[in-house]
PDB file of N, CA and C in Angstrom:
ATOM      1  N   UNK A   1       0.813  -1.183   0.000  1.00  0.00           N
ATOM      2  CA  UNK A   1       0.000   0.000   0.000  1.00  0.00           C
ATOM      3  C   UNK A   1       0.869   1.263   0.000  1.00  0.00           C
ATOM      4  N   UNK A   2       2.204   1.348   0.858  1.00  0.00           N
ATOM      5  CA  UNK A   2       2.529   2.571   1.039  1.00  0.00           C
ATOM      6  C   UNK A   2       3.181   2.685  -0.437  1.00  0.00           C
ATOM      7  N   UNK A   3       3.884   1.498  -0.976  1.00  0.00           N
ATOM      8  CA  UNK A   3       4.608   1.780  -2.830  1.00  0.00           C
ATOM      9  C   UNK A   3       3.432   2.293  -3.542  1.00  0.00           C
ATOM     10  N   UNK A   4       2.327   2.160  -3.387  1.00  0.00           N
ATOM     11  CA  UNK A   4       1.099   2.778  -4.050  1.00  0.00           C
ATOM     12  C   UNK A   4       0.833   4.448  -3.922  1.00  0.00           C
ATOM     13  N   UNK A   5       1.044   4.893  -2.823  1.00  0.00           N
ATOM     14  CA  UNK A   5       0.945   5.946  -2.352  1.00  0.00           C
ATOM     15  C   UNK A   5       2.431   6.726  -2.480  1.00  0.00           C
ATOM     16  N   UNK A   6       3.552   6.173  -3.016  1.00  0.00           N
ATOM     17  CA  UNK A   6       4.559   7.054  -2.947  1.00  0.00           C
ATOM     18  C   UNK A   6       4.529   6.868  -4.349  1.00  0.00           C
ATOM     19  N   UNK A   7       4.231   5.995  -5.438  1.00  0.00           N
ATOM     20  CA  UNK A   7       3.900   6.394  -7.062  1.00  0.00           C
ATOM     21  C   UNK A   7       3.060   7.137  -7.537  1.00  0.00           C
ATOM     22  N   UNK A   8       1.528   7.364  -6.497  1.00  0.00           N
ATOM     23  CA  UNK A   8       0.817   8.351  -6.733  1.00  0.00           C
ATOM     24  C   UNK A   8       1.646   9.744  -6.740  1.00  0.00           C
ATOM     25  N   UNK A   9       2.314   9.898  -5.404  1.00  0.00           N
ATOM     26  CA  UNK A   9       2.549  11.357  -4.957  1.00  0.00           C
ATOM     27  C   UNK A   9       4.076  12.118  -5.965  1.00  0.00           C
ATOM     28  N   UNK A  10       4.724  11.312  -6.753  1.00  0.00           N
ATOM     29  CA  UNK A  10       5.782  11.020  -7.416  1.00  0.00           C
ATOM     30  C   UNK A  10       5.335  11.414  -8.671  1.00  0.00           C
ATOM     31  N   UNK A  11       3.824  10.622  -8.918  1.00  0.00           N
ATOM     32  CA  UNK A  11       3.106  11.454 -10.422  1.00  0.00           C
ATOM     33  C   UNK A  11       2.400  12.176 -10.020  1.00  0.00           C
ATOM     34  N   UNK A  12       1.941  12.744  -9.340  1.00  0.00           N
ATOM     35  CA  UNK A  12       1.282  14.145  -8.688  1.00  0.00           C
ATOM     36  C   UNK A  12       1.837  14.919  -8.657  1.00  0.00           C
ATOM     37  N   UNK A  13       3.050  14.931  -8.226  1.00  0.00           N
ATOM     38  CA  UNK A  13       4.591  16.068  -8.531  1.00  0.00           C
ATOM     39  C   UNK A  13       4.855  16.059 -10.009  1.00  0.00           C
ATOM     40  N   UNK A  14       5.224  15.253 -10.537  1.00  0.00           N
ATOM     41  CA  UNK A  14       5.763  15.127 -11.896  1.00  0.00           C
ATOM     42  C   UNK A  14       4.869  15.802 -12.903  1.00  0.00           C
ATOM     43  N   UNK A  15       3.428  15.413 -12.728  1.00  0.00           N
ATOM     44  CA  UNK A  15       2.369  16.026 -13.464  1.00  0.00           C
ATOM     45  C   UNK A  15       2.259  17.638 -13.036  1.00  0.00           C
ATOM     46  N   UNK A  16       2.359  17.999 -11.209  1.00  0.00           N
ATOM     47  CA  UNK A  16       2.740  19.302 -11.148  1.00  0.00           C
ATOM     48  C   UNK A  16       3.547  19.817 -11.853  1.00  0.00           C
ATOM     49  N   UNK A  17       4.619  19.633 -12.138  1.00  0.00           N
ATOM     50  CA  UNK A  17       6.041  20.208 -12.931  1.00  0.00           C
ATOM     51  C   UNK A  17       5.787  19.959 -14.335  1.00  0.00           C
ATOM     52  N   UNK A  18       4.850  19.218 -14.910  1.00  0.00           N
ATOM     53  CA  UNK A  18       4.479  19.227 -16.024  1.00  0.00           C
ATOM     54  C   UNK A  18       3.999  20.837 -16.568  1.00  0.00           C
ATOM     55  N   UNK A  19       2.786  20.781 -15.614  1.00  0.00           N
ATOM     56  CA  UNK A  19       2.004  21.708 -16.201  1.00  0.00           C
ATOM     57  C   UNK A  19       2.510  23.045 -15.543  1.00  0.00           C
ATOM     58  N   UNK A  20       3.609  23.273 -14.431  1.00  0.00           N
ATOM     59  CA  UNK A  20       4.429  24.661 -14.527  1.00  0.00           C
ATOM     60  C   UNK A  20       5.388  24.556 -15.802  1.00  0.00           C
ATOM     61  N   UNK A  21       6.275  23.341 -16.626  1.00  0.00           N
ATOM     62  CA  UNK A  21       6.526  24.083 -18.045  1.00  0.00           C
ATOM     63  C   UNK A  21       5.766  24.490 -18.708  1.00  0.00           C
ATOM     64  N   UNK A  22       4.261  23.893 -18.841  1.00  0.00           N
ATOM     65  CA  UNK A  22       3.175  24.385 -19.971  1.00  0.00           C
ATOM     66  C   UNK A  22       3.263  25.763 -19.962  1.00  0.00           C
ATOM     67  N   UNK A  23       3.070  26.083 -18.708  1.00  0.00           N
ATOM     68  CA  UNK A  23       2.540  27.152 -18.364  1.00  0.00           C
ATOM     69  C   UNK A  23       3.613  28.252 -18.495  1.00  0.00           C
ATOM     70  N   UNK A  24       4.872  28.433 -18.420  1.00  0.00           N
ATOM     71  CA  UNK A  24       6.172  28.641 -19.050  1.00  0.00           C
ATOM     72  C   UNK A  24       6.006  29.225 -20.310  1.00  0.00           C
ATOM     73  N   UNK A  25       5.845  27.889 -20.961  1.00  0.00           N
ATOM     74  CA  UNK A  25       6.185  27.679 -22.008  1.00  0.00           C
ATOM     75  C   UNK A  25       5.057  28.572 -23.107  1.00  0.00           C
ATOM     76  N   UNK A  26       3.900  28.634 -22.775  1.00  0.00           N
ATOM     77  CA  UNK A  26       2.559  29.533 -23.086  1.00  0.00           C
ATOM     78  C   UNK A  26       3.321  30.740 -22.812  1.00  0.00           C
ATOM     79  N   UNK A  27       3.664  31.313 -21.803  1.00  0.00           N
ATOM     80  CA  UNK A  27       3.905  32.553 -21.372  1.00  0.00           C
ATOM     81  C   UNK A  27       5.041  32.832 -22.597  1.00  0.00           C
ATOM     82  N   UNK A  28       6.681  32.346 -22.647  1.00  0.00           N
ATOM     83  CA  UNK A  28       6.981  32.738 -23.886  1.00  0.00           C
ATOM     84  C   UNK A  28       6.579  32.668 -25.237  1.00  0.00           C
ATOM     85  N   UNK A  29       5.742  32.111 -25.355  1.00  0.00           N
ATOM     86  CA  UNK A  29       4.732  31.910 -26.766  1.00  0.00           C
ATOM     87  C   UNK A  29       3.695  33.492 -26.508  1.00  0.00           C
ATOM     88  N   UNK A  30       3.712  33.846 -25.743  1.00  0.00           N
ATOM     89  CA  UNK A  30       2.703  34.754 -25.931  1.00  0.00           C
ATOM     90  C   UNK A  30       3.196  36.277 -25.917  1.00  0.00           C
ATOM     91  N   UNK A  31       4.535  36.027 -25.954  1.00  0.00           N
ATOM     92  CA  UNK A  31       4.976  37.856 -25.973  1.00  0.00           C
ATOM     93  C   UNK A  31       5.618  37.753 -27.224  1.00  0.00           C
ATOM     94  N   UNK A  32       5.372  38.975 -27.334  1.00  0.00           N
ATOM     95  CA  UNK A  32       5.785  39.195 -28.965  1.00  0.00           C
ATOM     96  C   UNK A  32       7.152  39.069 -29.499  1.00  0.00           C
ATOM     97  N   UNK A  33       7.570  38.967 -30.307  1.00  0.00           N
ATOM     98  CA  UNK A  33       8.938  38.811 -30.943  1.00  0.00           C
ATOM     99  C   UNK A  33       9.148  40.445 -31.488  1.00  0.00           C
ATOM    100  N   UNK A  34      10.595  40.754 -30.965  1.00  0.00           N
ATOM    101  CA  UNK A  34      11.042  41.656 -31.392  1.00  0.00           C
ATOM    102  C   UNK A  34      11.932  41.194 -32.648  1.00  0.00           C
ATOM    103  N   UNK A  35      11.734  42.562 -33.723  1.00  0.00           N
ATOM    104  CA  UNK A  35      12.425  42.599 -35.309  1.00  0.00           C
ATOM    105  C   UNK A  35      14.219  42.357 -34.646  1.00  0.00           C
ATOM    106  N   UNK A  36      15.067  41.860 -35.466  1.00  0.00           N
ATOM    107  CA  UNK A  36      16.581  42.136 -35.004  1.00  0.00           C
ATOM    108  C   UNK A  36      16.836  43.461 -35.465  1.00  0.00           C
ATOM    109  N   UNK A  37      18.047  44.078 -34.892  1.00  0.00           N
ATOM    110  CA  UNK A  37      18.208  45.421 -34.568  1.00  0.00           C
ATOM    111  C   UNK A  37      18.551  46.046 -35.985  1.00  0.00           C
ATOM    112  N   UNK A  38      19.015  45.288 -37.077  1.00  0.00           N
ATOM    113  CA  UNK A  38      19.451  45.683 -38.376  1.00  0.00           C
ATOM    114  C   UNK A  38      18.148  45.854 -39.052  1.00  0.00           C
ATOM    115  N   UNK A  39      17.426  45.601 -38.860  1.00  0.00           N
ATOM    116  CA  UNK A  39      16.125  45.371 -39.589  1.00  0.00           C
ATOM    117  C   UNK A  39      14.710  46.685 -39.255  1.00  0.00           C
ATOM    118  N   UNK A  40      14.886  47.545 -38.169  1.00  0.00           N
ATOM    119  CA  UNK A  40      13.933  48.543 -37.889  1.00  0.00           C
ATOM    120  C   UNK A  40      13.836  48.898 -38.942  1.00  0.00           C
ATOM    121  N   UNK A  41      15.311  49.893 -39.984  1.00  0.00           N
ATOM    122  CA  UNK A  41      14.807  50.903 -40.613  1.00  0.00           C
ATOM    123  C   UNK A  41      14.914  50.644 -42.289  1.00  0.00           C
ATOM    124  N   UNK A  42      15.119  48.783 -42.677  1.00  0.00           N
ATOM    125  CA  UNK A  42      15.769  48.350 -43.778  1.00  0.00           C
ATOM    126  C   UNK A  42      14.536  48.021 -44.802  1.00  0.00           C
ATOM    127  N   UNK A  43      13.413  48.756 -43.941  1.00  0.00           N
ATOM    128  CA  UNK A  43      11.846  48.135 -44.768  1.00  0.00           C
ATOM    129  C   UNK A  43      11.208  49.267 -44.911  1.00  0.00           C
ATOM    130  N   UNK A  44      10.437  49.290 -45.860  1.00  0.00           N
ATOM    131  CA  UNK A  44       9.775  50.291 -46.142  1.00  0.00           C
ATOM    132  C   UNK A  44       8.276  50.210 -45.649  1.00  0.00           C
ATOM    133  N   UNK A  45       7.723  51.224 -44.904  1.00  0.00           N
ATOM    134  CA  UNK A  45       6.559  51.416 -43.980  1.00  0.00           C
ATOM    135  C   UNK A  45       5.432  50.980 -45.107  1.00  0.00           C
ATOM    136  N   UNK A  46       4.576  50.447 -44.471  1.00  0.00           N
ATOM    137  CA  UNK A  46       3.623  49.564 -45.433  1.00  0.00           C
ATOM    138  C   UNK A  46       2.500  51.121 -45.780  1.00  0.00           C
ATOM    139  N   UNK A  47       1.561  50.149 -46.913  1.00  0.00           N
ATOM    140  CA  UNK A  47       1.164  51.815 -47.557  1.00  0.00           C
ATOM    141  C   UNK A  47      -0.358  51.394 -46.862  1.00  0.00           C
ATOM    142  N   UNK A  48      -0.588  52.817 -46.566  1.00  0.00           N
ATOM    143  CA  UNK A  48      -2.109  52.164 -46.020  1.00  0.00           C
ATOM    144  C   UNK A  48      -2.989  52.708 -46.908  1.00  0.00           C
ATOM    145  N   UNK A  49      -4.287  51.968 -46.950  1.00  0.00           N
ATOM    146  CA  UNK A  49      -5.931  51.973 -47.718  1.00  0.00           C
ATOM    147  C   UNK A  49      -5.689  53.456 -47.876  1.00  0.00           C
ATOM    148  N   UNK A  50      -6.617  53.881 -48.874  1.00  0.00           N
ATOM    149  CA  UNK A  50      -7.169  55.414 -48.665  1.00  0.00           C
ATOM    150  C   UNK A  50      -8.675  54.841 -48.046  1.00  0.00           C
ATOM    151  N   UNK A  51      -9.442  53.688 -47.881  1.00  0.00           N
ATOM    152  CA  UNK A  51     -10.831  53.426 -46.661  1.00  0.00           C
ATOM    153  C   UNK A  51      -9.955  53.017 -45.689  1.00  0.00           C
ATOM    154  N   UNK A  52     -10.470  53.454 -44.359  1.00  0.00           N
ATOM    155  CA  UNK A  52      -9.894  52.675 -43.499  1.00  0.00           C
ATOM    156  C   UNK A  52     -10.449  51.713 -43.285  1.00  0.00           C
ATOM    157  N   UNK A  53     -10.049  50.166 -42.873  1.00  0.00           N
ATOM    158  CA  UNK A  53     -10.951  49.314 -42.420  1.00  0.00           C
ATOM    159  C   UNK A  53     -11.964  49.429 -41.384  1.00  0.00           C
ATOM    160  N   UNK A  54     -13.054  48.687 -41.854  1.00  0.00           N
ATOM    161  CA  UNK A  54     -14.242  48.851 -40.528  1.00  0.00           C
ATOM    162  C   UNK A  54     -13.960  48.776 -39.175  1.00  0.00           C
ATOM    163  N   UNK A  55     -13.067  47.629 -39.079  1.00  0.00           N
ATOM    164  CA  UNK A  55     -13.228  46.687 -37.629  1.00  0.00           C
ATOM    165  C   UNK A  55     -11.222  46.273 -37.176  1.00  0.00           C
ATOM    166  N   UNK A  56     -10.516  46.562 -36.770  1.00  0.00           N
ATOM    167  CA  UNK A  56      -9.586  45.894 -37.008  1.00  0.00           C
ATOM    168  C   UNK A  56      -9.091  45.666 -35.359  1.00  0.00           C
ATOM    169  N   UNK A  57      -9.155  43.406 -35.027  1.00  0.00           N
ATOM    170  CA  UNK A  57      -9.181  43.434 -33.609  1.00  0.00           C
ATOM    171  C   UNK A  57      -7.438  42.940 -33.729  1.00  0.00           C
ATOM    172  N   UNK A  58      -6.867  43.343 -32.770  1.00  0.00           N
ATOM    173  CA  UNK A  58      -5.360  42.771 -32.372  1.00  0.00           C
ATOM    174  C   UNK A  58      -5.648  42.504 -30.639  1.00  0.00           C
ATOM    175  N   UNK A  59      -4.620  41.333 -30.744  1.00  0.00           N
ATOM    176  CA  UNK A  59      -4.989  40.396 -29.326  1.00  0.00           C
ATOM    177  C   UNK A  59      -3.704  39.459 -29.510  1.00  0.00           C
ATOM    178  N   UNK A  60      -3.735  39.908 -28.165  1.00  0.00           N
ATOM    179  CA  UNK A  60      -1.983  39.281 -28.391  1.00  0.00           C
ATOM    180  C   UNK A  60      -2.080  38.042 -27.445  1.00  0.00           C
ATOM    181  N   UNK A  61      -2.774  37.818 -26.941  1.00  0.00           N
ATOM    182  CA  UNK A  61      -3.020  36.502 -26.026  1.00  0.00           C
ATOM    183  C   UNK A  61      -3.569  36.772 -24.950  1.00  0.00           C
ATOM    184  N   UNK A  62      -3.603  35.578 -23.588  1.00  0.00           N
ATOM    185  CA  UNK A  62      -4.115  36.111 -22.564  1.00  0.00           C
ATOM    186  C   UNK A  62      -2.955  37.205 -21.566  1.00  0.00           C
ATOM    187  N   UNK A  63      -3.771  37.565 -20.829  1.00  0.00           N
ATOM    188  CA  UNK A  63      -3.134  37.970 -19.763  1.00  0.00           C
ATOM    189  C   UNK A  63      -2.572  37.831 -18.935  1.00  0.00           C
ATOM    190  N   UNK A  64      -1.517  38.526 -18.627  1.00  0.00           N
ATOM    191  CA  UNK A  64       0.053  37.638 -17.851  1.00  0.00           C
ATOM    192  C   UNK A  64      -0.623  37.121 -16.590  1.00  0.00           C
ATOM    193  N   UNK A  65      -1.638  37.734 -15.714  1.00  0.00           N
ATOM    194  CA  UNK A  65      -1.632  37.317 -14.947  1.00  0.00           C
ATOM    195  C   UNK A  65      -2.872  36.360 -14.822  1.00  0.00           C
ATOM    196  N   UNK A  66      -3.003  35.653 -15.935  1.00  0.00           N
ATOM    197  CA  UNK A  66      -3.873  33.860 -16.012  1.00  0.00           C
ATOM    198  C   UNK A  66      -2.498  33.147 -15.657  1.00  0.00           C
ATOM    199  N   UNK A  67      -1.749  33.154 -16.664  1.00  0.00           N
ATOM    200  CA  UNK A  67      -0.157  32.566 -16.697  1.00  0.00           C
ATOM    201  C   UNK A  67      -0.061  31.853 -15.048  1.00  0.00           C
ATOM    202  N   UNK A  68       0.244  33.276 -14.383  1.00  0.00           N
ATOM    203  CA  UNK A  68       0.935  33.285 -12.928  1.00  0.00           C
ATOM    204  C   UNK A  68      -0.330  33.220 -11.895  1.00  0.00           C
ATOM    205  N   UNK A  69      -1.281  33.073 -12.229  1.00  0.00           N
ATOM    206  CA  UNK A  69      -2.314  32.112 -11.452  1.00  0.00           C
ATOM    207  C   UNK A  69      -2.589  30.628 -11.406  1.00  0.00           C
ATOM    208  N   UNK A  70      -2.070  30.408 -13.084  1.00  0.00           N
ATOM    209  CA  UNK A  70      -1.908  28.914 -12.986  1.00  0.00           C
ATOM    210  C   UNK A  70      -0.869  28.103 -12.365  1.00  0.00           C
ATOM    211  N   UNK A  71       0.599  29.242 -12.695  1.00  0.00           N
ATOM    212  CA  UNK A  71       1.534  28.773 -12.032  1.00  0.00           C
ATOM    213  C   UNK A  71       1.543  28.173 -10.407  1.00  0.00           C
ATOM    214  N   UNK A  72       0.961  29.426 -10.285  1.00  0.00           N
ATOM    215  CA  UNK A  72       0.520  29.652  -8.501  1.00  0.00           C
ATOM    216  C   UNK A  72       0.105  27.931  -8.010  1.00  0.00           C
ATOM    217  N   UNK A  73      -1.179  27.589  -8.730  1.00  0.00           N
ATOM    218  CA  UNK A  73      -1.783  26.928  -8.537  1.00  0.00           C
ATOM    219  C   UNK A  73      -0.863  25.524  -8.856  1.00  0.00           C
ATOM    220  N   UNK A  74      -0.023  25.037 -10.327  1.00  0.00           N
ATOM    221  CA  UNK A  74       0.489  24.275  -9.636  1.00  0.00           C
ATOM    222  C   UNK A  74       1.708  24.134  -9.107  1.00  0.00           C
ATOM    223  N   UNK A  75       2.056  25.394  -8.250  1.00  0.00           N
ATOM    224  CA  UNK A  75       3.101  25.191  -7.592  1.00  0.00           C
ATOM    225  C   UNK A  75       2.553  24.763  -5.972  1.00  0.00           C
ATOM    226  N   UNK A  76       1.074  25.094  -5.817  1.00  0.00           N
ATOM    227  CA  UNK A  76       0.405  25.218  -4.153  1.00  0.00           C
ATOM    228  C   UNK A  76      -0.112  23.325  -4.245  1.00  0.00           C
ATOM    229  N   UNK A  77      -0.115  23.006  -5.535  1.00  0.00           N
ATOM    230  CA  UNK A  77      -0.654  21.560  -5.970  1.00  0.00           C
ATOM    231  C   UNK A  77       0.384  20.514  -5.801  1.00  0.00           C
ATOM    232  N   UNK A  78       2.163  20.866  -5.920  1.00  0.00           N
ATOM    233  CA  UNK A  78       3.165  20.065  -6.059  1.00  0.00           C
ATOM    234  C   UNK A  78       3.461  20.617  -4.651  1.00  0.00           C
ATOM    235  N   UNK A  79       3.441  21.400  -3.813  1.00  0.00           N
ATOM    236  CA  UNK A  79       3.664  21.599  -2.226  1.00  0.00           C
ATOM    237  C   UNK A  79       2.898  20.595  -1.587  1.00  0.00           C
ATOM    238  N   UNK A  80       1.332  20.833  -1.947  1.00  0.00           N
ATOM    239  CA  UNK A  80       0.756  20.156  -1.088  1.00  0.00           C
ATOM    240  C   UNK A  80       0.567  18.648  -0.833  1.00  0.00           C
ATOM    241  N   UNK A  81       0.561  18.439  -2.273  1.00  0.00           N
ATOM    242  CA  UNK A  81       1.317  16.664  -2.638  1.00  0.00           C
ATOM    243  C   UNK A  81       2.844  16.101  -2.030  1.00  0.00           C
ATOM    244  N   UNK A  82       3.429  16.861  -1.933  1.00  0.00           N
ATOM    245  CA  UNK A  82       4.658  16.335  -1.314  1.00  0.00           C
ATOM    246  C   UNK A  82       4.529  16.579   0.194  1.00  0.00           C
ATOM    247  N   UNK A  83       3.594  17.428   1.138  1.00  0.00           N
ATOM    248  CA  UNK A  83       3.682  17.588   2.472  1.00  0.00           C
ATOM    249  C   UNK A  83       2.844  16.675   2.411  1.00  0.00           C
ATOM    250  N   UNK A  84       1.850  16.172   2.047  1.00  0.00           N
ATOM    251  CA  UNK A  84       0.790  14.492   2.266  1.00  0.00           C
ATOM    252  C   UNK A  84       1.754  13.620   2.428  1.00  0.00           C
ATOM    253  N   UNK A  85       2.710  13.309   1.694  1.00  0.00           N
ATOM    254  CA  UNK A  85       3.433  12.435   1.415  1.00  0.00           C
ATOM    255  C   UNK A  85       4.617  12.376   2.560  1.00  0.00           C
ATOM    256  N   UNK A  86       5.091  13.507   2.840  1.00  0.00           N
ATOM    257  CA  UNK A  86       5.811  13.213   4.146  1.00  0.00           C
ATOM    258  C   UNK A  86       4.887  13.110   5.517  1.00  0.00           C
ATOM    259  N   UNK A  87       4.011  13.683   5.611  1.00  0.00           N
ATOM    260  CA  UNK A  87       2.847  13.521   6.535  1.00  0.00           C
ATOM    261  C   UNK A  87       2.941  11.981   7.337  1.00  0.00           C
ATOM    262  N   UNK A  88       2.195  11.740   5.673  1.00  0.00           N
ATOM    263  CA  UNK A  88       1.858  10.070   5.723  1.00  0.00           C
ATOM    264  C   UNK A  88       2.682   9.636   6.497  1.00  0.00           C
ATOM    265  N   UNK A  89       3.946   9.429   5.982  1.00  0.00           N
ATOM    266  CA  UNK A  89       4.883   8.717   6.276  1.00  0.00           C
ATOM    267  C   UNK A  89       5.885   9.070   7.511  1.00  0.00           C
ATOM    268  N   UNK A  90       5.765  10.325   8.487  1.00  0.00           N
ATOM    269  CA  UNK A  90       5.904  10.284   9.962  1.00  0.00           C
ATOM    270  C   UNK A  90       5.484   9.489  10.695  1.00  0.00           C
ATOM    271  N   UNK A  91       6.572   9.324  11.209  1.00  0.00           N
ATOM    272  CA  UNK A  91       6.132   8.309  12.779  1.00  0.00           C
ATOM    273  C   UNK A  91       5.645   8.852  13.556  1.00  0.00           C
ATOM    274  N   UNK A  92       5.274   8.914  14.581  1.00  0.00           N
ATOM    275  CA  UNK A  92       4.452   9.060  15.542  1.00  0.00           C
ATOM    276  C   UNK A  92       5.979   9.543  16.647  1.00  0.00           C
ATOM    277  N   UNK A  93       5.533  10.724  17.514  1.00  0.00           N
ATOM    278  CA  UNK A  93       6.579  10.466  18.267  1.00  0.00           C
ATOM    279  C   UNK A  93       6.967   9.135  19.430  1.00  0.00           C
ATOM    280  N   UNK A  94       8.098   9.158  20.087  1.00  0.00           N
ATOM    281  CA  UNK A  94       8.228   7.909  20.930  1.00  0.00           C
ATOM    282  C   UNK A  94       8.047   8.538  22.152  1.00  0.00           C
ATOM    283  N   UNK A  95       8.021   8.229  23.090  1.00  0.00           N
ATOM    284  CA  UNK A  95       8.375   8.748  24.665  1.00  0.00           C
ATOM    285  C   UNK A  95       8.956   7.970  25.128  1.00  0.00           C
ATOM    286  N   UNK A  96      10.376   8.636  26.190  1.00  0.00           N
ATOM    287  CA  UNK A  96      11.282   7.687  26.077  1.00  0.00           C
ATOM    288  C   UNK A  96      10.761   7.759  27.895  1.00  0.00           C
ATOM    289  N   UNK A  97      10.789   6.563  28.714  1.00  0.00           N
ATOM    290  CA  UNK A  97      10.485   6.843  30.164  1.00  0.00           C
ATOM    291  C   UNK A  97      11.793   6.470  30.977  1.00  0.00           C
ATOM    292  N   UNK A  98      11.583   7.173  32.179  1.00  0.00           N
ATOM    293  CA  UNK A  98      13.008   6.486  33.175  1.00  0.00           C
ATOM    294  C   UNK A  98      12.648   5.811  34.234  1.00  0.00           C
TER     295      UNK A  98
END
């Protein structure tokens, strides 16, 4: 029983640390890429409509702080899985008598 309970808490962590790279890994996916530094002034400014467009939406992803709520969450998820796990597995104190 207890090898059962220390493979759970082992993929409970592991799956925690999973989903803090996701969550990483989303976050650099979601900020923009800067041009390299040779390249600002080597293009010529695009020509715009003489209509302007009706509607035009830009959205750059979510908001940083979904990111670092999820993080939050599984970092409070891989804490709390590993304090079960040592929990569990304390002894009890002894009392020693004379």
């Amino acid at each position: 029983m207890f090898t059962i309970r220390r493979i759970t808490t082992a993929t409970l962590a592991l799956l925690g640390l999973a989903v803090a790279c996701l969550v990483a890994a989303a976050t650099a996916a979601a900020i923009p890429i800067e041009p390299p530094a040779g390249v600002t002034g080597a293009t010529s400014p695009p020509v715009q409509p003489l209509v302007p467009p009706t509607t035009t939406m830009i959205t750059t992803g979510s908001p940083w702080w979904t990111f670092v709520l999820v993080a939050a969450a599984a970092a409070v998820f891989t804490a709390a899985a590993l304090m079960a796990a040592r929990l569990h597995g304390a002894k009890p104190a002894q009392t020693i008598t004379t």
